[in-house]
N, C-alpha and C. Protein backbone atom coordinates (compact mmCIF):
# COMPACT_ATOMS: atom_id res chain seq x y z
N UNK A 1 52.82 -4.88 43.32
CA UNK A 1 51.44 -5.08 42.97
C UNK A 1 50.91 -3.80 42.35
N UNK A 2 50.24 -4.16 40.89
CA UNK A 2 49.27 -2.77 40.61
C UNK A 2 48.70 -2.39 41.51
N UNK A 3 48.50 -1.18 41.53
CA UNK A 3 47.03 -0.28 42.00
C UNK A 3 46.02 -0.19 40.71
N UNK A 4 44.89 -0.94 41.19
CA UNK A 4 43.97 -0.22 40.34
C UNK A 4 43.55 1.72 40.20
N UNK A 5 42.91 2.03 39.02
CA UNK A 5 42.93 3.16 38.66
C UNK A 5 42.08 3.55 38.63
N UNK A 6 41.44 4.53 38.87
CA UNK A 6 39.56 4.82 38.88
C UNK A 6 39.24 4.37 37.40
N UNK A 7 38.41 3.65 37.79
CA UNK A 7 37.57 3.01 36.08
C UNK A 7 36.76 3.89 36.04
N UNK A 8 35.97 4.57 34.91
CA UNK A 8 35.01 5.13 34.39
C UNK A 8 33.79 4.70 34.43
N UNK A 9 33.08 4.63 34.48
CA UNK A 9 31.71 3.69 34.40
C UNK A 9 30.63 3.83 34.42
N UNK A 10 29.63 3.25 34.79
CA UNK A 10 27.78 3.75 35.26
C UNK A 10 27.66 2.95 36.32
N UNK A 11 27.40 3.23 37.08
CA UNK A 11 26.70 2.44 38.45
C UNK A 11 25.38 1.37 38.29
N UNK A 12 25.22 0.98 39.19
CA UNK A 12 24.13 0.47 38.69
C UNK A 12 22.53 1.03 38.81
N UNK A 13 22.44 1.89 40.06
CA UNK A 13 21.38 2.59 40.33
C UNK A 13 21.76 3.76 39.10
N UNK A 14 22.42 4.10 38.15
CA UNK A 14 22.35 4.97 36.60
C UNK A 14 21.90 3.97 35.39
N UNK A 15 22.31 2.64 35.74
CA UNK A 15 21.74 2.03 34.70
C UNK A 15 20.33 1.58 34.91
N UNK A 16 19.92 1.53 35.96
CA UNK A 16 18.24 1.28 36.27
C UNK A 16 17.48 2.51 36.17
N UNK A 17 17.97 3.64 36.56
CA UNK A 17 17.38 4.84 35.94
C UNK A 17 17.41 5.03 34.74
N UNK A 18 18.01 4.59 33.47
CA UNK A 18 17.74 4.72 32.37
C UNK A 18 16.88 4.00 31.53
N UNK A 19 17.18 2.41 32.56
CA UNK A 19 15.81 1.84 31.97
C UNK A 19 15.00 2.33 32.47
N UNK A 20 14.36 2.46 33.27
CA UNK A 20 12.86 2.85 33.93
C UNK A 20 12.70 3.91 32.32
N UNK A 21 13.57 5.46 32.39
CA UNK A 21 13.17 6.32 31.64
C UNK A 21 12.92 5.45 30.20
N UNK A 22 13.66 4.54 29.62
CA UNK A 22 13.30 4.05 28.26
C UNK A 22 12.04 2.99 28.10
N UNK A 23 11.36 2.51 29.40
CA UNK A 23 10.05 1.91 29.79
C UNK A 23 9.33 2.80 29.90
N UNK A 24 9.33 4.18 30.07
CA UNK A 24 8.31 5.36 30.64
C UNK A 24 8.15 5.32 28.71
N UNK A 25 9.14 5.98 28.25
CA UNK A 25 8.69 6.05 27.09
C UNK A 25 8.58 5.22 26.07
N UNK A 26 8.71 4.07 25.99
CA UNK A 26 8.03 3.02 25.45
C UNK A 26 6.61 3.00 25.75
N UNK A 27 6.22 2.79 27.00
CA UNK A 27 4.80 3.35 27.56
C UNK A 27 3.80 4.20 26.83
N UNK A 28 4.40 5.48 26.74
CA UNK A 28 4.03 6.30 26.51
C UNK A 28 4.24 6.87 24.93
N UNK A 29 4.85 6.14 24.22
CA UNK A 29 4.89 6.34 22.70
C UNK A 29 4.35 5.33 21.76
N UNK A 30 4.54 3.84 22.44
CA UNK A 30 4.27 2.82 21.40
C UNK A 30 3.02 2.77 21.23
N UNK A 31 1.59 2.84 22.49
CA UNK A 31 0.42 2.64 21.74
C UNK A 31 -0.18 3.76 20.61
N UNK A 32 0.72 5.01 20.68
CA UNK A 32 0.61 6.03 19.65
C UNK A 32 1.02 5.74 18.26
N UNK A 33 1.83 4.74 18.33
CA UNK A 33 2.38 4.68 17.08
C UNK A 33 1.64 3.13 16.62
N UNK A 34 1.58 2.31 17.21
CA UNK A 34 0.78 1.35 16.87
C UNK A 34 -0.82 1.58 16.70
N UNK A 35 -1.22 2.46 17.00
CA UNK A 35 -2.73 2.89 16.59
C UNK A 35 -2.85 3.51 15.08
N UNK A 36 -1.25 3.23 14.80
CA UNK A 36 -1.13 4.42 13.24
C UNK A 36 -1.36 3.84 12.13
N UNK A 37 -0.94 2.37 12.53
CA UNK A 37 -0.95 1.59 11.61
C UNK A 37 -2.07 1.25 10.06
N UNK A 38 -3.30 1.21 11.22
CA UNK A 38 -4.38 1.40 10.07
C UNK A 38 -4.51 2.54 8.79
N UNK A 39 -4.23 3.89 9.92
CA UNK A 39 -4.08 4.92 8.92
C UNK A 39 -3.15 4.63 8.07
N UNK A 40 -1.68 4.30 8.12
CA UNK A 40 -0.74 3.98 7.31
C UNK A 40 -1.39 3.21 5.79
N UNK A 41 -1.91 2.05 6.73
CA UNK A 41 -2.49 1.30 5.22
C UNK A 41 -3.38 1.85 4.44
N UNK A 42 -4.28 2.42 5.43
CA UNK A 42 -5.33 3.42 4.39
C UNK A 42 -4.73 4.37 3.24
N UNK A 43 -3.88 5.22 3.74
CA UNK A 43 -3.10 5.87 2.88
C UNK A 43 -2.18 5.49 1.74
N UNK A 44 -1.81 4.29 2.15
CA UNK A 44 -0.78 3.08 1.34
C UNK A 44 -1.74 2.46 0.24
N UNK A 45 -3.08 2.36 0.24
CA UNK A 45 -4.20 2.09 -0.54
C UNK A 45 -4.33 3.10 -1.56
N UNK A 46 -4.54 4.53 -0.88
CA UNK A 46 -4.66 5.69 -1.99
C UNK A 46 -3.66 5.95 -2.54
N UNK A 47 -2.73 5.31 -2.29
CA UNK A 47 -1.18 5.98 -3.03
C UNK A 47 -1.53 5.07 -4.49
N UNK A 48 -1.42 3.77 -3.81
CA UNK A 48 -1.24 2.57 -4.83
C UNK A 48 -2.31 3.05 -6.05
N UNK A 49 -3.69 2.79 -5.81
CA UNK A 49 -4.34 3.36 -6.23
C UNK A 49 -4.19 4.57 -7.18
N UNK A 50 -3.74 5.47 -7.20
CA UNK A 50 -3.12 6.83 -8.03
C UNK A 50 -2.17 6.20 -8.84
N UNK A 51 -1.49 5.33 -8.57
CA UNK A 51 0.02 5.39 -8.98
C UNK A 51 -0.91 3.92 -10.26
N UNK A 52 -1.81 3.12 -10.42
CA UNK A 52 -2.77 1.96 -10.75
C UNK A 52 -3.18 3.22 -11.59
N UNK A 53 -4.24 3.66 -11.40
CA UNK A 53 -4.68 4.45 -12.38
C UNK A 53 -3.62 5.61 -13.60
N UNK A 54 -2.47 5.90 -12.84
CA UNK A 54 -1.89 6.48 -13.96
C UNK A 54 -1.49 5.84 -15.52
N UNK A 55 -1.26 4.34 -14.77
CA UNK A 55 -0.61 3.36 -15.19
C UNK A 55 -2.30 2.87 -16.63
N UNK A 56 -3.46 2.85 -15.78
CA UNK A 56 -4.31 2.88 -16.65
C UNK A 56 -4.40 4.16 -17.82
N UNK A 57 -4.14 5.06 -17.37
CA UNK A 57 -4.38 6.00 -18.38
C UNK A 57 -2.67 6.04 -19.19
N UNK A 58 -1.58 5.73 -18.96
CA UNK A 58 -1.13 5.66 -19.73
C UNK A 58 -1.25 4.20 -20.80
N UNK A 59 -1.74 3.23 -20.54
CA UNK A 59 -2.75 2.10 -21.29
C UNK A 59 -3.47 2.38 -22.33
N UNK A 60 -4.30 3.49 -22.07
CA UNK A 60 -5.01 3.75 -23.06
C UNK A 60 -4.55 4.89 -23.74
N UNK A 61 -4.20 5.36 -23.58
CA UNK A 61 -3.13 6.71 -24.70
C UNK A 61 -2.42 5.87 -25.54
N UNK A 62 -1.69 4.48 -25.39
CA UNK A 62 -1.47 3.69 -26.51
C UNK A 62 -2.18 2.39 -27.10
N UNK A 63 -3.15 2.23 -26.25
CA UNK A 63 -3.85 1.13 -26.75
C UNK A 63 -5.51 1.37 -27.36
N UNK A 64 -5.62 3.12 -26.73
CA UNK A 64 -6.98 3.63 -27.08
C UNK A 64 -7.78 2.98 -26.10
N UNK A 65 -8.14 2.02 -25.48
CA UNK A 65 -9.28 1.82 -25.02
C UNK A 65 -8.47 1.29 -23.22
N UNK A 66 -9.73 1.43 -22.13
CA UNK A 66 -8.83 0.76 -20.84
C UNK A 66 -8.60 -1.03 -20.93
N UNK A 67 -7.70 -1.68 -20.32
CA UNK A 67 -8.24 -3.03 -19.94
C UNK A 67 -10.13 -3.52 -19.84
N UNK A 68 -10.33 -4.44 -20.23
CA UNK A 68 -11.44 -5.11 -19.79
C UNK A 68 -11.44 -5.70 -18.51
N UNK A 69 -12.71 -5.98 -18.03
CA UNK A 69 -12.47 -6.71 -16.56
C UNK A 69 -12.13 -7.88 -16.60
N UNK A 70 -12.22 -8.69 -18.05
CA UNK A 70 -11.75 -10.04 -18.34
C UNK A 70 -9.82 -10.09 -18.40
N UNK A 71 -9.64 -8.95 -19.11
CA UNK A 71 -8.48 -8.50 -18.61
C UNK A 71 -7.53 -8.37 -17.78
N UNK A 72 -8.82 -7.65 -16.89
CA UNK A 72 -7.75 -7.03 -15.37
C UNK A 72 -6.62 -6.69 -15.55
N UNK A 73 -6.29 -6.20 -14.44
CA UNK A 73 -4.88 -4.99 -14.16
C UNK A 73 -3.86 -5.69 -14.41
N UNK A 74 -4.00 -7.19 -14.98
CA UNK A 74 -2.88 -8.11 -15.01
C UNK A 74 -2.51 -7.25 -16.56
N UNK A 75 -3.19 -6.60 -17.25
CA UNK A 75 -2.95 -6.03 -18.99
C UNK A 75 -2.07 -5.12 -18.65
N UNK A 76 -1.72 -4.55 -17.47
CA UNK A 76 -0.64 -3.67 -17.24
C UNK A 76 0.79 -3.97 -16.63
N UNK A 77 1.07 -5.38 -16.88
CA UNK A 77 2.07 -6.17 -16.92
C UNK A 77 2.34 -7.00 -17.94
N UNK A 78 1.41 -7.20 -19.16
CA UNK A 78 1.99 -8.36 -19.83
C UNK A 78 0.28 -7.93 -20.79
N UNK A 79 1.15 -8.17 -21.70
CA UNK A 79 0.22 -7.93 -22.45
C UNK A 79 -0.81 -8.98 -23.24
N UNK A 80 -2.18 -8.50 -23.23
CA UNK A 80 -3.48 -9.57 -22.86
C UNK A 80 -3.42 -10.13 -24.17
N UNK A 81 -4.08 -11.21 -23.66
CA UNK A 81 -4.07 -12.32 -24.92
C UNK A 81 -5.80 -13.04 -25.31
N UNK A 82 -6.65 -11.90 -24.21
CA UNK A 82 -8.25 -11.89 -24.07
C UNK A 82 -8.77 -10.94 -24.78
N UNK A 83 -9.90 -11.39 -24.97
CA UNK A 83 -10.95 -10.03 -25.13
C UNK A 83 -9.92 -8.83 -26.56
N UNK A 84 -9.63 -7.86 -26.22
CA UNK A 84 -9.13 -6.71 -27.51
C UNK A 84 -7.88 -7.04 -27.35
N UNK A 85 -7.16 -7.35 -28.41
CA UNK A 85 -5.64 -7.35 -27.64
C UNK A 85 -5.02 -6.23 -28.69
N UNK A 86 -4.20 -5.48 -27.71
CA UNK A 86 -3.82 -4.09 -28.04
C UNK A 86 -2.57 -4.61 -29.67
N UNK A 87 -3.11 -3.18 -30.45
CA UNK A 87 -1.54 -3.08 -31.38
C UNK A 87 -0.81 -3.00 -30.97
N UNK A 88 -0.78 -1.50 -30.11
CA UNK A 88 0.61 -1.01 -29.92
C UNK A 88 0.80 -1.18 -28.41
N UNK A 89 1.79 -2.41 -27.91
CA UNK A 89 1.28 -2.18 -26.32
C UNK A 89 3.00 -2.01 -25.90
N UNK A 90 3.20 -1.19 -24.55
CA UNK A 90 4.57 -0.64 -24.42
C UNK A 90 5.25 -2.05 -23.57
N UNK A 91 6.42 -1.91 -24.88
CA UNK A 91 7.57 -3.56 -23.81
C UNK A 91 7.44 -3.02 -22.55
N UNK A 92 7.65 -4.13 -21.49
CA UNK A 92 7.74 -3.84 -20.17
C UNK A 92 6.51 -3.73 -19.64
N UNK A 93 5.99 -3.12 -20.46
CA UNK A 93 4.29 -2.79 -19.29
C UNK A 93 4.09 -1.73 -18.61
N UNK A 94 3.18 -1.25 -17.93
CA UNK A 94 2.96 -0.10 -17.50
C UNK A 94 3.27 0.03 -15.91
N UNK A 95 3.78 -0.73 -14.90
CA UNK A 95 4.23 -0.51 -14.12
C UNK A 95 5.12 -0.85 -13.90
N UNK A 96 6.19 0.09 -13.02
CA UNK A 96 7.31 0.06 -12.93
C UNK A 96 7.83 -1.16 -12.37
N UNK A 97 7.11 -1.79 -11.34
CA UNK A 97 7.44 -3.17 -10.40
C UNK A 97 7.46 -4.25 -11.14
N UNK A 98 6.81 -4.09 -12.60
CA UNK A 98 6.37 -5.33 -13.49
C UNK A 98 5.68 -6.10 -12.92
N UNK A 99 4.78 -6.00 -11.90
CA UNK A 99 3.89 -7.14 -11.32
C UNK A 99 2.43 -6.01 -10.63
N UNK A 100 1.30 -6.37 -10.63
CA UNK A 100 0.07 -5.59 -10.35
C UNK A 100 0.10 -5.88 -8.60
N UNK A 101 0.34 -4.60 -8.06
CA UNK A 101 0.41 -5.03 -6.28
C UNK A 101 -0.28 -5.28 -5.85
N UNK A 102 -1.06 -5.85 -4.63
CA UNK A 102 -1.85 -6.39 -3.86
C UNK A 102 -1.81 -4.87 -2.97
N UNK A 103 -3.22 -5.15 -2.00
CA UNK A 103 -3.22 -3.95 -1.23
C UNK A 103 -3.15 -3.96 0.03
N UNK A 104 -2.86 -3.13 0.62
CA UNK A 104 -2.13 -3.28 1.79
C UNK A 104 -2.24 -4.15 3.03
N UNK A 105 -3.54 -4.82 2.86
CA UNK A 105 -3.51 -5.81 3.09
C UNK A 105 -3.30 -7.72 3.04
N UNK A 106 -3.02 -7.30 1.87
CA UNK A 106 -2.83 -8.45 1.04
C UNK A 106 -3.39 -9.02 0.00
N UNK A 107 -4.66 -8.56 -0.06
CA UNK A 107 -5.85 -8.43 -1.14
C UNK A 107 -5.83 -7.93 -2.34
N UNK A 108 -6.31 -8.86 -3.82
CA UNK A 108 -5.96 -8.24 -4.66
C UNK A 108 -6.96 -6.81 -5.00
N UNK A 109 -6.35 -5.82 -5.61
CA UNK A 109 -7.54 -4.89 -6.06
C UNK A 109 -8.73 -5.21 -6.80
N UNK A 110 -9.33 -4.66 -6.81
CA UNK A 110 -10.43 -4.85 -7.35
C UNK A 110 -11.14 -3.87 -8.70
N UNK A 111 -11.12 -4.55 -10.11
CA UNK A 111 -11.43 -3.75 -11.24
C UNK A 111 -12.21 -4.00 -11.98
N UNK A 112 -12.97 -2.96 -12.68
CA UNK A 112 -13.89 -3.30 -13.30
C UNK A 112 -14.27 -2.70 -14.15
N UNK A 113 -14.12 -2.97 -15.47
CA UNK A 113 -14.30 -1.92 -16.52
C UNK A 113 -15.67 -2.86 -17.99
N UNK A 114 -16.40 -1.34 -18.32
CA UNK A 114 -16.58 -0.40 -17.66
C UNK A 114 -17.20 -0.34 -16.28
N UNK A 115 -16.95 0.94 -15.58
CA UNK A 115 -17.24 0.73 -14.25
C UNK A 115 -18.54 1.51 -14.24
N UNK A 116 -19.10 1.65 -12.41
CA UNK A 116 -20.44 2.21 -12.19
C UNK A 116 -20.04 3.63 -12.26
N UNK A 117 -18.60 3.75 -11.69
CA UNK A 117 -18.54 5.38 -11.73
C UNK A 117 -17.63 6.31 -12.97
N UNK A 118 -16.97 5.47 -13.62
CA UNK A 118 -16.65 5.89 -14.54
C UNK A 118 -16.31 4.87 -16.03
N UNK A 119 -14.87 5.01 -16.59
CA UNK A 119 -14.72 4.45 -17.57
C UNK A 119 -14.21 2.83 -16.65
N UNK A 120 -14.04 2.91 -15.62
CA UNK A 120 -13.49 2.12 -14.84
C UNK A 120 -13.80 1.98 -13.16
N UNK A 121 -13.88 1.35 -12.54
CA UNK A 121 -13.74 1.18 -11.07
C UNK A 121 -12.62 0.27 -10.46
N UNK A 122 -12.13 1.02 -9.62
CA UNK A 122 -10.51 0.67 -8.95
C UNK A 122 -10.79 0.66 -6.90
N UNK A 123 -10.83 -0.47 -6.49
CA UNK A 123 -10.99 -0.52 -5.48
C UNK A 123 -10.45 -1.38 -4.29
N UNK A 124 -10.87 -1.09 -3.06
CA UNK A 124 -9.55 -2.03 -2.02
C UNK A 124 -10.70 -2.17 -1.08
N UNK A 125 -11.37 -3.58 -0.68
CA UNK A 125 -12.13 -3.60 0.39
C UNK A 125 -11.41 -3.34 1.79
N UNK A 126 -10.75 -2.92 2.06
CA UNK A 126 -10.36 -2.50 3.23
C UNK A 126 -9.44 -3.75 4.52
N UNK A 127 -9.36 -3.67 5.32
CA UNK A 127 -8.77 -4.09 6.38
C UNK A 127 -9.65 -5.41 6.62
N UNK A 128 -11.09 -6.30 6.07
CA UNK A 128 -11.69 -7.05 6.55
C UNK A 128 -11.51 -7.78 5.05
N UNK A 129 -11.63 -7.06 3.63
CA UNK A 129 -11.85 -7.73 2.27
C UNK A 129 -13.01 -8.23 2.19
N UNK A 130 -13.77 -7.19 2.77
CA UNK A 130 -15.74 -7.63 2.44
C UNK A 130 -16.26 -6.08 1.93
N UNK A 131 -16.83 -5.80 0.79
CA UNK A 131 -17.40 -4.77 0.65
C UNK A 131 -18.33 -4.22 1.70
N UNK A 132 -17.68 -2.64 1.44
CA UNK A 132 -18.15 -1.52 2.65
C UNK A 132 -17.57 -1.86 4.10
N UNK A 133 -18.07 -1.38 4.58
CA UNK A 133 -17.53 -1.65 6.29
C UNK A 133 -16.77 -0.01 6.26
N UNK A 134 -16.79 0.13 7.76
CA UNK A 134 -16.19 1.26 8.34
C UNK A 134 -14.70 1.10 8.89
N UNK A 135 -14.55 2.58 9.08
CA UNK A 135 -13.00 2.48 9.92
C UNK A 135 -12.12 1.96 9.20
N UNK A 136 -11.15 0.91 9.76
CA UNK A 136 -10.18 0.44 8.98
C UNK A 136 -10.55 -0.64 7.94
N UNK A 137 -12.00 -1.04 8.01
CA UNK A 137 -12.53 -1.56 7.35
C UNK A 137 -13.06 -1.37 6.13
N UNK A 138 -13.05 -0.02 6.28
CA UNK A 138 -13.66 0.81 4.92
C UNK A 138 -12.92 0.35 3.64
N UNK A 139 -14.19 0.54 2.84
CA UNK A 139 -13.70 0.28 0.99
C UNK A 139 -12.84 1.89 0.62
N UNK A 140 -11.84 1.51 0.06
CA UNK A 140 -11.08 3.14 -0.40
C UNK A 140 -11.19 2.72 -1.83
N UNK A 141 -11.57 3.62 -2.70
CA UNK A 141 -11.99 3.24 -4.34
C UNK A 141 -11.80 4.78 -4.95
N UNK A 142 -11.48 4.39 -6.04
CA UNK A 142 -10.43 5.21 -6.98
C UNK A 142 -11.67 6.28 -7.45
N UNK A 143 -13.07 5.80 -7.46
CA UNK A 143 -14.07 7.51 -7.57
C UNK A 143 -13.72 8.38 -6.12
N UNK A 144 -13.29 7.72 -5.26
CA UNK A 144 -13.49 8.62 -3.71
C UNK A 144 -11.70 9.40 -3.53
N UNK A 145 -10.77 8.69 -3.81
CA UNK A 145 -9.51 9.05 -3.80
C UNK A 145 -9.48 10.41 -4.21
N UNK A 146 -8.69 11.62 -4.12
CA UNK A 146 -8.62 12.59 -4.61
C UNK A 146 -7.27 12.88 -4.48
């Protein structure tokens, strides 16, 4: 008859001590990181946003003038067939994704040319999609972005 051989192993009072420790810190990390979330999108708004407006100003360096609001940001995918339609407009379009993104919430942006604050207004009603509101609710718009 074999003899068994010392097996190697974890006990079981080592494997309940490790859960407990990976419940302590689940505990203690996840509502930190799930409170982030909002900020995430907020920031995911101003990115988009920057990266939307470059895309406008390279628009008008070949077309001379921005999209119209009849237009919209859809003129930076496909070129408009409204309102001015450009001479010289670049194959492909002006963003790289070939499609105008939604914002981080799911909402389309919001444009308007000419705008109140400049040649244009570029904006994301926030976490609710009702103009203004606070917190994660807040409007993030391309005059306030820096």
């Amino acid at each position: 008859m074999k003899q068994l051989k010392n097996r190697g192993g974890f006990t079981l009072i080592e494997i309940m001590v490790v859960i407990v420790i990976l419940a302590l810190l689940a505990a203690l990390v996840g509502p930190k990181l799930m409170g982030r979330t909002d900020d995430a999108k907020m920031t995911d708004a101003r990115v988009q946003i920057k990266n939307i407006e470059t895309a406008l100003k390279l628009y008008k360096l070949d077309t001379g003038n921005f999209p119209s609001t009849e237009q919209g940001l859809s003129a930076l995918v496909a070129k408009p067939a409204v309102g001015i339609i450009p001479n010289s407009y670049k194959e492909g379009g002006y963003l790289e994704s070939h499609k105008v993104p939604k914002d981080p919430w799911g909402n389309d942006y919001i444009y308007v040319s000419p705008g109140e604050h400049g040649d244009y207004d570029l904006s994301s009603y926030g976490g609710d999609g009702v103009k203004g509101g606070e917190g994660k609710n807040a409007d993030i718009s391309s005059w306030d972005v820096k």
